[in-house]
PDB file of N, CA and C in Angstrom:
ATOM      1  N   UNK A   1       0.849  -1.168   0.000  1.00  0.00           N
ATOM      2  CA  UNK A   1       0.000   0.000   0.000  1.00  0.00           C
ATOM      3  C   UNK A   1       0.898   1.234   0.000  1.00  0.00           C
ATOM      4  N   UNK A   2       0.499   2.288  -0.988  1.00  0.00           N
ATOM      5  CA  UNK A   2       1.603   3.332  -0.914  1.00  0.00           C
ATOM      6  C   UNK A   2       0.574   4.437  -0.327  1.00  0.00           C
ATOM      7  N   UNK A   3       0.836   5.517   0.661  1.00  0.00           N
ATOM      8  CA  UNK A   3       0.375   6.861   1.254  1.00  0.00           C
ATOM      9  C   UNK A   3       0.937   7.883   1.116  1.00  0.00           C
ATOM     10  N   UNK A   4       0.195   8.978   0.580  1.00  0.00           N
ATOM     11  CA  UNK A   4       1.230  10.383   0.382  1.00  0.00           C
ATOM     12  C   UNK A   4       0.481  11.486   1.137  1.00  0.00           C
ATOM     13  N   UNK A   5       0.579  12.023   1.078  1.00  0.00           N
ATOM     14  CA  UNK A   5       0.341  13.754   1.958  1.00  0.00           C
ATOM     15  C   UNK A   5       0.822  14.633   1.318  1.00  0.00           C
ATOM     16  N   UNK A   6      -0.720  15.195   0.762  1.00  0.00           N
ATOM     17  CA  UNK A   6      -0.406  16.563  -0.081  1.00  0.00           C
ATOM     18  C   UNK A   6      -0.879  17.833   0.554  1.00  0.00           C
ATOM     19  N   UNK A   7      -0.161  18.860  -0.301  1.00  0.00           N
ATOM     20  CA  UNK A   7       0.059  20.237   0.761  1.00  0.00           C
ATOM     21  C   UNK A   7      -1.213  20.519   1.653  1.00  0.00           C
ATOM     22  N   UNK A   8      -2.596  20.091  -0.046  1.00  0.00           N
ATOM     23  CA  UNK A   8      -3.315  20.846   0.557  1.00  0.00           C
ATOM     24  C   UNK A   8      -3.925  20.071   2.359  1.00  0.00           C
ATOM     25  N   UNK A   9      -4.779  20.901   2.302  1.00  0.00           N
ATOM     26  CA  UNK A   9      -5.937  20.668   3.729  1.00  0.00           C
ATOM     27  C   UNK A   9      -5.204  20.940   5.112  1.00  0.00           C
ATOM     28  N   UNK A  10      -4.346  22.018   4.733  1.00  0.00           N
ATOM     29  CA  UNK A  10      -4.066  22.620   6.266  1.00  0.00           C
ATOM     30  C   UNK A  10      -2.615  22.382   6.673  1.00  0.00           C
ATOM     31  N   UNK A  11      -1.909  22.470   7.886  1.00  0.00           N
ATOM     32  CA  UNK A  11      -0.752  22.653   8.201  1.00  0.00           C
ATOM     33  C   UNK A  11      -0.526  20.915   8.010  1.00  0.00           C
ATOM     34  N   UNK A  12      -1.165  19.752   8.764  1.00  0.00           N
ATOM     35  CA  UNK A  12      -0.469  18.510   8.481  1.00  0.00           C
ATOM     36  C   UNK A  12      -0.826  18.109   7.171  1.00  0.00           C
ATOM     37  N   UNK A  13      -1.525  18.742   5.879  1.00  0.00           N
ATOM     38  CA  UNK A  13      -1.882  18.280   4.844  1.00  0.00           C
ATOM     39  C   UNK A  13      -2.697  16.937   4.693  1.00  0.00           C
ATOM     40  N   UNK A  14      -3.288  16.450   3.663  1.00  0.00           N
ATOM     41  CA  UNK A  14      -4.393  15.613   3.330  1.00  0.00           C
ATOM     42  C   UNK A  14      -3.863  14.211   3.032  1.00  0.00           C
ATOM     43  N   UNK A  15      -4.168  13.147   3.455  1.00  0.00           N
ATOM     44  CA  UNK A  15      -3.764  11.582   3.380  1.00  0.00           C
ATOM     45  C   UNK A  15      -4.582  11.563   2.085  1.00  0.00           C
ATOM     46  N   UNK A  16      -3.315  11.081   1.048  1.00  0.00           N
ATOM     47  CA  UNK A  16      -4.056  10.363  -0.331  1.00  0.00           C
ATOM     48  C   UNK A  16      -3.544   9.083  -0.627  1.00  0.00           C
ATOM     49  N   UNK A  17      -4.455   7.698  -0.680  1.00  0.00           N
ATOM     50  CA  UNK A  17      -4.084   6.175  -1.481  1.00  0.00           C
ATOM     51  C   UNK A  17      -3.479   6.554  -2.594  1.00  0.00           C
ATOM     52  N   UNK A  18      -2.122   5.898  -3.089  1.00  0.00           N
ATOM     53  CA  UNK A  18      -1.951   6.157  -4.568  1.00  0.00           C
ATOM     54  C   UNK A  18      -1.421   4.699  -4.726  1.00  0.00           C
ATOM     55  N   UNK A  19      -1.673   5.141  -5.919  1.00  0.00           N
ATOM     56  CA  UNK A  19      -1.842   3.362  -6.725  1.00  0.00           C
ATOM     57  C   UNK A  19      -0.364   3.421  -7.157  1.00  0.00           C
ATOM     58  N   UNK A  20      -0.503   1.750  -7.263  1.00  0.00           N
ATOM     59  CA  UNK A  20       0.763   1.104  -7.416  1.00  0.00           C
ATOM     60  C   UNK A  20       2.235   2.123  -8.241  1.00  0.00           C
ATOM     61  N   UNK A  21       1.313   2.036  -9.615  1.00  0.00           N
ATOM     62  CA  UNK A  21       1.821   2.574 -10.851  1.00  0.00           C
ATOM     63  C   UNK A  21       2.179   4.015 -10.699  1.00  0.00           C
ATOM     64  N   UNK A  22       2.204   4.417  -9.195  1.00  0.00           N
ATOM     65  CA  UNK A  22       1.729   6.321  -9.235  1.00  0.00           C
ATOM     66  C   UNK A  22       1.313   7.110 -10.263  1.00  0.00           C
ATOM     67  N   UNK A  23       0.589   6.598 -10.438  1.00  0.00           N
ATOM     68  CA  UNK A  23      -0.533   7.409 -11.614  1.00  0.00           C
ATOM     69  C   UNK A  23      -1.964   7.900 -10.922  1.00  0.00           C
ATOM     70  N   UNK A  24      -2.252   7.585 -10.380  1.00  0.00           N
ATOM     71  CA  UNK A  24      -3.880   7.916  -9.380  1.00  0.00           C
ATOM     72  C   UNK A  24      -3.210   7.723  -8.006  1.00  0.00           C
ATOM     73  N   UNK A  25      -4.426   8.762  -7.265  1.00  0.00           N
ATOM     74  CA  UNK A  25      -4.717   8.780  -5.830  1.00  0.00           C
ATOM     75  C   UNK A  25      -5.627   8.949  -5.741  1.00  0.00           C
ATOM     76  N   UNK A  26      -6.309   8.559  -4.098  1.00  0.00           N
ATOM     77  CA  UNK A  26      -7.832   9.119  -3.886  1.00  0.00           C
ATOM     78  C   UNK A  26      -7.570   9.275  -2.478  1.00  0.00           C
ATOM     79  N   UNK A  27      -8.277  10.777  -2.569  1.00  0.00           N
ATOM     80  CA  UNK A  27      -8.109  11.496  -0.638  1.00  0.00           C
ATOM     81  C   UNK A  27      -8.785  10.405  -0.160  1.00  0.00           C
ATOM     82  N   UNK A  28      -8.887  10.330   0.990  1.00  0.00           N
ATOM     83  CA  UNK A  28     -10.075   9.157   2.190  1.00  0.00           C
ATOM     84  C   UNK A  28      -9.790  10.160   3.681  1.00  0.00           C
ATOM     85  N   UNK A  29     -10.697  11.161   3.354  1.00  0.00           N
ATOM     86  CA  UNK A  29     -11.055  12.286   4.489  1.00  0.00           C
ATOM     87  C   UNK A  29     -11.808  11.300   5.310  1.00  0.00           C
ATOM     88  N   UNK A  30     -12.580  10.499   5.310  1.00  0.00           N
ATOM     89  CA  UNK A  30     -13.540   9.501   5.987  1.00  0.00           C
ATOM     90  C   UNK A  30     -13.024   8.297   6.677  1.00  0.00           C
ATOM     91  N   UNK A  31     -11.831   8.563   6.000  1.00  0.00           N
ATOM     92  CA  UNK A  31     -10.987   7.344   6.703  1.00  0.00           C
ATOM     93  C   UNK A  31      -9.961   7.906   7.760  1.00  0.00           C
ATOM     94  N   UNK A  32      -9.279   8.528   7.126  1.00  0.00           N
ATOM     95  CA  UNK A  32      -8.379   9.259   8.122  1.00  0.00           C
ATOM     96  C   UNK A  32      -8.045  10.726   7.358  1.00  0.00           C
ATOM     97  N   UNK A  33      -7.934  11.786   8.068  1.00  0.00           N
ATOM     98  CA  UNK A  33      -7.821  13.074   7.291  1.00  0.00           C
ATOM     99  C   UNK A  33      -6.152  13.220   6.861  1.00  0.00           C
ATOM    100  N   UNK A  34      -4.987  12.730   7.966  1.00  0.00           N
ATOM    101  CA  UNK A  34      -3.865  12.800   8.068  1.00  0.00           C
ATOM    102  C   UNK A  34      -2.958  11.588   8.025  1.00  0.00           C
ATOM    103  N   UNK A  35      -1.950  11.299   8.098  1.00  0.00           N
ATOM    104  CA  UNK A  35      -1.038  10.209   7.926  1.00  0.00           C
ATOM    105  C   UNK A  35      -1.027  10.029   9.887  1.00  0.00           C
ATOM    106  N   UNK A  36      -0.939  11.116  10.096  1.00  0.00           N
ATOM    107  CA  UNK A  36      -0.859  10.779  11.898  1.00  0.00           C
ATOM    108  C   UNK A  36      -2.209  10.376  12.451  1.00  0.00           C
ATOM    109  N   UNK A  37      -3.070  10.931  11.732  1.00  0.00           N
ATOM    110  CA  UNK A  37      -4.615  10.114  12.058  1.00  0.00           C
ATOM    111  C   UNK A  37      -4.708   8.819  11.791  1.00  0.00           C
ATOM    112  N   UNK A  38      -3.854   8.242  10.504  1.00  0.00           N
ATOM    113  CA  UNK A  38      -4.014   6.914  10.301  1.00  0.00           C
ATOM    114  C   UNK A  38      -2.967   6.237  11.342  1.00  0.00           C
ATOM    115  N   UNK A  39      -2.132   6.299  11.042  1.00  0.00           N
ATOM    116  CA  UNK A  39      -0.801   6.119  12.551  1.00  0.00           C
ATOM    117  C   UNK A  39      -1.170   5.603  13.355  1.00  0.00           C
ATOM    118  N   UNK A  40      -2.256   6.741  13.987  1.00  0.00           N
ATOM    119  CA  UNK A  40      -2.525   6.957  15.714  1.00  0.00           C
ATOM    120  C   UNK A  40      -3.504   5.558  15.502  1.00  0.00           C
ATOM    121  N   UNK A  41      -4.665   5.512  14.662  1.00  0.00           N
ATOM    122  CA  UNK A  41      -5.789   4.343  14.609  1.00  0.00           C
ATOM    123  C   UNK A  41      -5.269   3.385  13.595  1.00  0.00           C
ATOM    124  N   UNK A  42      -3.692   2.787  13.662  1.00  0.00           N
ATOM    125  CA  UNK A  42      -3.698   1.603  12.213  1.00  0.00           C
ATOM    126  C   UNK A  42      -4.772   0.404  12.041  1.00  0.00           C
ATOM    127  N   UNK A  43      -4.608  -0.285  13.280  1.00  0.00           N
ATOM    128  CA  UNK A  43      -5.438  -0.953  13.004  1.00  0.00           C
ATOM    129  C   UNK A  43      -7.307  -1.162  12.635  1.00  0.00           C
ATOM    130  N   UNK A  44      -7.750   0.023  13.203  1.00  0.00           N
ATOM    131  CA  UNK A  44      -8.897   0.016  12.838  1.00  0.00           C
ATOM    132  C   UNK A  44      -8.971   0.838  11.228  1.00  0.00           C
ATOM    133  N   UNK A  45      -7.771   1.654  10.926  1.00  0.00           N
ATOM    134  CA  UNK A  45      -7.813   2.179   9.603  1.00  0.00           C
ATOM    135  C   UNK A  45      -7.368   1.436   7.854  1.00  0.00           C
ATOM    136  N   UNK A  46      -6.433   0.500   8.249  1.00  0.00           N
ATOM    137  CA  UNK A  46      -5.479  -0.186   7.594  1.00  0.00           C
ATOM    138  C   UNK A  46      -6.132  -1.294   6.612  1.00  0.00           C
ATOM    139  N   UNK A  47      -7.376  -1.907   7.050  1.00  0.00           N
ATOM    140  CA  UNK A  47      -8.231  -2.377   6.011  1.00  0.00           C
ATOM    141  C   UNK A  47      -9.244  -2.084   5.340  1.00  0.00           C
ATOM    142  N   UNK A  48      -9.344  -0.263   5.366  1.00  0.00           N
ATOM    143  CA  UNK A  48      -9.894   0.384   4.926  1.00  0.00           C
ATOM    144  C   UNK A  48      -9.520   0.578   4.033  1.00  0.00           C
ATOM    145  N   UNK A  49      -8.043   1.602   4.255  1.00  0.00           N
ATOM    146  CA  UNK A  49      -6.756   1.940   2.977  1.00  0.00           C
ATOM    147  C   UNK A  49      -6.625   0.734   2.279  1.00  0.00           C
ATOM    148  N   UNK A  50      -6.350  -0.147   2.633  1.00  0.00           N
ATOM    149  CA  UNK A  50      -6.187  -1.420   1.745  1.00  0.00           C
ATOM    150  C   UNK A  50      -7.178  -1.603   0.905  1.00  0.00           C
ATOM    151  N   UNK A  51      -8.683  -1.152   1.020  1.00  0.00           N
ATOM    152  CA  UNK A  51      -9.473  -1.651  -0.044  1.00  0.00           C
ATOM    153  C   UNK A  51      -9.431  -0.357  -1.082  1.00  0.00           C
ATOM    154  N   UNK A  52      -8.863   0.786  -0.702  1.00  0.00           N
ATOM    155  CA  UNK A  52      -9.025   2.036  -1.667  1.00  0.00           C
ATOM    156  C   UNK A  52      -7.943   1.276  -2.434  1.00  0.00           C
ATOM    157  N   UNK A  53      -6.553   1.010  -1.847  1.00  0.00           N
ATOM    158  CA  UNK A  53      -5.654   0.618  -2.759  1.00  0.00           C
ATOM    159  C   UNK A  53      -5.632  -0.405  -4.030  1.00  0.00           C
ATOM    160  N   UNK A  54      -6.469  -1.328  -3.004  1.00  0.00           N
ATOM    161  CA  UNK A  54      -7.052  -2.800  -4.467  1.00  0.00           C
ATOM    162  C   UNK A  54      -7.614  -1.642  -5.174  1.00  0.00           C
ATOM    163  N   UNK A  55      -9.030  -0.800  -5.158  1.00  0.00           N
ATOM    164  CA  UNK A  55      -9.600  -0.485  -6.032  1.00  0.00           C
ATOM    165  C   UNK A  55      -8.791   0.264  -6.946  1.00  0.00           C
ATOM    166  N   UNK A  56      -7.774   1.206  -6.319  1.00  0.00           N
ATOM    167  CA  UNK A  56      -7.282   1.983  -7.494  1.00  0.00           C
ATOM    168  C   UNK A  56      -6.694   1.198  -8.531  1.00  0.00           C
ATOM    169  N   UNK A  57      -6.091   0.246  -7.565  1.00  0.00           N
ATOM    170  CA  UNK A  57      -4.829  -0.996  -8.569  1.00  0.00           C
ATOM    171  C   UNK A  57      -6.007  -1.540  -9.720  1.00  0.00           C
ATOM    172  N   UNK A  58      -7.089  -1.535  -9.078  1.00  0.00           N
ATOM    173  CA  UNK A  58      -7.966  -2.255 -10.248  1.00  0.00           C
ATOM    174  C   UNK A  58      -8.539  -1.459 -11.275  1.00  0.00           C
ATOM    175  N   UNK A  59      -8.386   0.011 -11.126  1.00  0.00           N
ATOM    176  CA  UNK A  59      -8.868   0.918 -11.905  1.00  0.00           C
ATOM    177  C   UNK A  59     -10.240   0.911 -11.529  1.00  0.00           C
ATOM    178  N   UNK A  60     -11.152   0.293  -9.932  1.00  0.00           N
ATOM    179  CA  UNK A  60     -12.489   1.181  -9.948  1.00  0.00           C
ATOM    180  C   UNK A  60     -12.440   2.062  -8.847  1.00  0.00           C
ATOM    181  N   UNK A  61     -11.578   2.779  -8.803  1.00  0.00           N
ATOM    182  CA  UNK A  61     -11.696   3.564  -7.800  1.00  0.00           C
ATOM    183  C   UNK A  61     -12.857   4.700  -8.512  1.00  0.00           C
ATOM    184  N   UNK A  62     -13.890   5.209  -6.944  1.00  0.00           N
ATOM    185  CA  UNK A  62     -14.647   6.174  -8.206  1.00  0.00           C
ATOM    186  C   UNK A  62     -13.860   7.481  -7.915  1.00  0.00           C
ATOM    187  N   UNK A  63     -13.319   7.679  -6.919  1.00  0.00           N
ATOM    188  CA  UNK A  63     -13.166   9.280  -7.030  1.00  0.00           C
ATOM    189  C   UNK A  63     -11.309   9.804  -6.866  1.00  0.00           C
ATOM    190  N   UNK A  64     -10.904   8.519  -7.888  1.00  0.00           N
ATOM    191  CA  UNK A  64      -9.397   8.886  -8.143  1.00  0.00           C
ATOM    192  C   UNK A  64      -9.309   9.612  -8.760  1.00  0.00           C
ATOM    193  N   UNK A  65      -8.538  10.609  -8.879  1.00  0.00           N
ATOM    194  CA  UNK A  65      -7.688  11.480  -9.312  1.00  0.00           C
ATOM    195  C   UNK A  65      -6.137  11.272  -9.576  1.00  0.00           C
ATOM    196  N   UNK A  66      -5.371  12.761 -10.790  1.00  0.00           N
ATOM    197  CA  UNK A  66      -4.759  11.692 -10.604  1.00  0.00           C
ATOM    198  C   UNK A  66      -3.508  12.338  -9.716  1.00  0.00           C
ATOM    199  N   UNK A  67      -2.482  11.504  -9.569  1.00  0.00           N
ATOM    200  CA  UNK A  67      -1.579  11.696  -8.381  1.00  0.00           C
ATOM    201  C   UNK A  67      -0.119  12.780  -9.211  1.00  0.00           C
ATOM    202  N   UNK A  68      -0.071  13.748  -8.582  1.00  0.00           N
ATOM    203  CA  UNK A  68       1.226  14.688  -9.285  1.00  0.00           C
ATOM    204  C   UNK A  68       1.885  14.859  -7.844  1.00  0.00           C
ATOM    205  N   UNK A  69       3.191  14.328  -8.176  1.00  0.00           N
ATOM    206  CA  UNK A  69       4.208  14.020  -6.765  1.00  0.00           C
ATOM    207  C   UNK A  69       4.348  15.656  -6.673  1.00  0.00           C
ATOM    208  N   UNK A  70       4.875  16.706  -7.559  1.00  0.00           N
ATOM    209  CA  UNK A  70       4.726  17.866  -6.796  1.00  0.00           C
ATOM    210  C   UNK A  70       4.199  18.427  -5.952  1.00  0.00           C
ATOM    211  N   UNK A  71       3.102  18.021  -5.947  1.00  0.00           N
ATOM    212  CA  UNK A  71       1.956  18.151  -4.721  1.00  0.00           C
ATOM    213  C   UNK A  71       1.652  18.018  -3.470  1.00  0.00           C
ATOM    214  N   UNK A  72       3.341  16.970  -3.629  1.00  0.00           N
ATOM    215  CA  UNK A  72       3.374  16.305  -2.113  1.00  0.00           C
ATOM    216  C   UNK A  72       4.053  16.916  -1.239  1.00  0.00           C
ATOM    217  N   UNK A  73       3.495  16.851   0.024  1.00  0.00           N
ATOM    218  CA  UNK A  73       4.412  17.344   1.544  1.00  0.00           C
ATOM    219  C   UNK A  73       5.072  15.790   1.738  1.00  0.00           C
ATOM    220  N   UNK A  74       5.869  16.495   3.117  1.00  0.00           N
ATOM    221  CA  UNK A  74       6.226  15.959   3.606  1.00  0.00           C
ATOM    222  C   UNK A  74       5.550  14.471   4.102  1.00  0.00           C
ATOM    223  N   UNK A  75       5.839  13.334   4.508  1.00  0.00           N
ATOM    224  CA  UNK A  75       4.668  12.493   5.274  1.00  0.00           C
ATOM    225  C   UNK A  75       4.044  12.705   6.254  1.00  0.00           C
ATOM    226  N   UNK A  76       4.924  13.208   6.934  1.00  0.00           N
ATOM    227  CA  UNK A  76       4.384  13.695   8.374  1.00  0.00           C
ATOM    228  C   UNK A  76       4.823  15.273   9.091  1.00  0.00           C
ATOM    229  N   UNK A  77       4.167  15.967   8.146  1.00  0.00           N
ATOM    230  CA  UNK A  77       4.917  17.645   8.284  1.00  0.00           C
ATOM    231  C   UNK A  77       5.179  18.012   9.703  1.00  0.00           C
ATOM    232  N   UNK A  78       4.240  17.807  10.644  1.00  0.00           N
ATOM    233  CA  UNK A  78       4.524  18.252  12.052  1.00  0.00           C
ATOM    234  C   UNK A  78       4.580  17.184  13.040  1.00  0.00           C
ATOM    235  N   UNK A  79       5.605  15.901  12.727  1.00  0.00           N
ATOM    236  CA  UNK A  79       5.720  14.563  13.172  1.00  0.00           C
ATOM    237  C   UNK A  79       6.279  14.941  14.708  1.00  0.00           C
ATOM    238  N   UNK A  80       5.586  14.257  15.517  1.00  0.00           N
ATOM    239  CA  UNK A  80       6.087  14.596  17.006  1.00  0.00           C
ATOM    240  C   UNK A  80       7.448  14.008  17.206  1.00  0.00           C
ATOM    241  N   UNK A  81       8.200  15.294  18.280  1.00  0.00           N
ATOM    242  CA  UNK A  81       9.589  14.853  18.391  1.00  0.00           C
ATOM    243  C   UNK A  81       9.771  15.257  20.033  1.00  0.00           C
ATOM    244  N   UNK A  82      10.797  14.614  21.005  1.00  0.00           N
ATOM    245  CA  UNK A  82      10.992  15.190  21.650  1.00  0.00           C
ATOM    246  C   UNK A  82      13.012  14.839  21.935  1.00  0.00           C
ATOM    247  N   UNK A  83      13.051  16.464  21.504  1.00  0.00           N
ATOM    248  CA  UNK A  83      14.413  16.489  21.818  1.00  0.00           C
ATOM    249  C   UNK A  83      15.281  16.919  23.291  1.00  0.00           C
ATOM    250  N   UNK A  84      16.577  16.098  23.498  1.00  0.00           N
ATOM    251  CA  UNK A  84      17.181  16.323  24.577  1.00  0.00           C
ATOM    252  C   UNK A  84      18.226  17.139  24.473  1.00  0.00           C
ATOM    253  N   UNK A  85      18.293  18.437  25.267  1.00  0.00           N
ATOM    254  CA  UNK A  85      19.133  19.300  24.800  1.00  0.00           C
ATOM    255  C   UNK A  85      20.396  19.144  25.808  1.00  0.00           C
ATOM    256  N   UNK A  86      20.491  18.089  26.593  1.00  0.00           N
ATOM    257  CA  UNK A  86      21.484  17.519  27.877  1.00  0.00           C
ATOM    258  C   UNK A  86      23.227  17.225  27.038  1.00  0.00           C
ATOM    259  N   UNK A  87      23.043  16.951  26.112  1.00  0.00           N
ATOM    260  CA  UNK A  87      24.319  17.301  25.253  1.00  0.00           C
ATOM    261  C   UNK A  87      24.959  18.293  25.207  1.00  0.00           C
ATOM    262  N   UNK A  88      24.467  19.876  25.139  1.00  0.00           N
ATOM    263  CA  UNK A  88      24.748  20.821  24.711  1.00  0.00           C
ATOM    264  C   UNK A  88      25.515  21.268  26.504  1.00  0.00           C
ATOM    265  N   UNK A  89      26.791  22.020  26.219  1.00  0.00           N
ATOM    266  CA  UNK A  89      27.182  22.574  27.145  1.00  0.00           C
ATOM    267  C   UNK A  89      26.846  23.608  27.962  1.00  0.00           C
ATOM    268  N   UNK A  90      25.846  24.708  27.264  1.00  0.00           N
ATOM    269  CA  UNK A  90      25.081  25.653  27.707  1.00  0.00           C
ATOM    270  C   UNK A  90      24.533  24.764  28.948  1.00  0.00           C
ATOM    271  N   UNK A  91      23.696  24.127  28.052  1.00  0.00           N
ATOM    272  CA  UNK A  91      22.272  23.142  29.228  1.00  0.00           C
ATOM    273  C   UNK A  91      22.811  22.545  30.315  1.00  0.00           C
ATOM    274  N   UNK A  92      23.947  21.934  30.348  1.00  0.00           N
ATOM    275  CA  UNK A  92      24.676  21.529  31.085  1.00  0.00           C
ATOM    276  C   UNK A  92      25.349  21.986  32.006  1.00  0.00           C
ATOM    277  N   UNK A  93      25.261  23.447  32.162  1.00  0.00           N
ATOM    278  CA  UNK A  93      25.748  24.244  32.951  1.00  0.00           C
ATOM    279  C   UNK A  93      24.559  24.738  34.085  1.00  0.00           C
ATOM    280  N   UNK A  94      23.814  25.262  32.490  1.00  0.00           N
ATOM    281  CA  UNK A  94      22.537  25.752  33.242  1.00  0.00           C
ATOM    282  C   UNK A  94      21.702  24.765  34.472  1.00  0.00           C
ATOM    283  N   UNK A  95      22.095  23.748  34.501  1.00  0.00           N
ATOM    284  CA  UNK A  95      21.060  22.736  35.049  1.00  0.00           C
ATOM    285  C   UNK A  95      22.051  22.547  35.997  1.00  0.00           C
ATOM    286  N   UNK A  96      22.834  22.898  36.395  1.00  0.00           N
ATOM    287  CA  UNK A  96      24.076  21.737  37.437  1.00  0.00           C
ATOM    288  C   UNK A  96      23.735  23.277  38.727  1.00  0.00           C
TER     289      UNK A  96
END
């Protein structure tokens, strides 16, 4: 199954199925709006995406479009991180 995230629909951008061949995608706002929405729920989401994907692969997807990689963000534009700044000598001072 391939997943992309395009600019549009806001700061984390829009989860689109794209087919094998990257030639088509189809948003699934109903399924998950984001790549971190699907993430957070895989398992209840994952045999959902899987049936958009057969369909595109099969050519019945109804509301594919088609897929232009320019379009794409990042996968996960605002992917949670948490960094340790205990390396840095500043911090290391500051804290002692």
């Amino acid at each position: 199954m391939k997943l992309a995230t395009l600019k549009s629909g806001g700061r984390d951008g829009t989860l689109v199925v794209v087919s094998r061949d990257l030639v088509t995608c189809q948003a699934v706002p109903t399924i998950a709006r984001t790549l971190q929405g699907a993430l957070d729920d895989w398992d209840q989401v994952a045999p959902r995406l899987q049936a958009v994907y057969d369909q595109l692969n099969a050519g019945t997807a109804d509301e594919a479009e088609s897929f232009i990689e320019s379009a794409c963000h990042s996968p996960l534009p605002r992917a949670y991180q948490w960094c340790d700044g205990s390396a840095y000598i500043n911090h290391v001072e500051l804290v002692r």
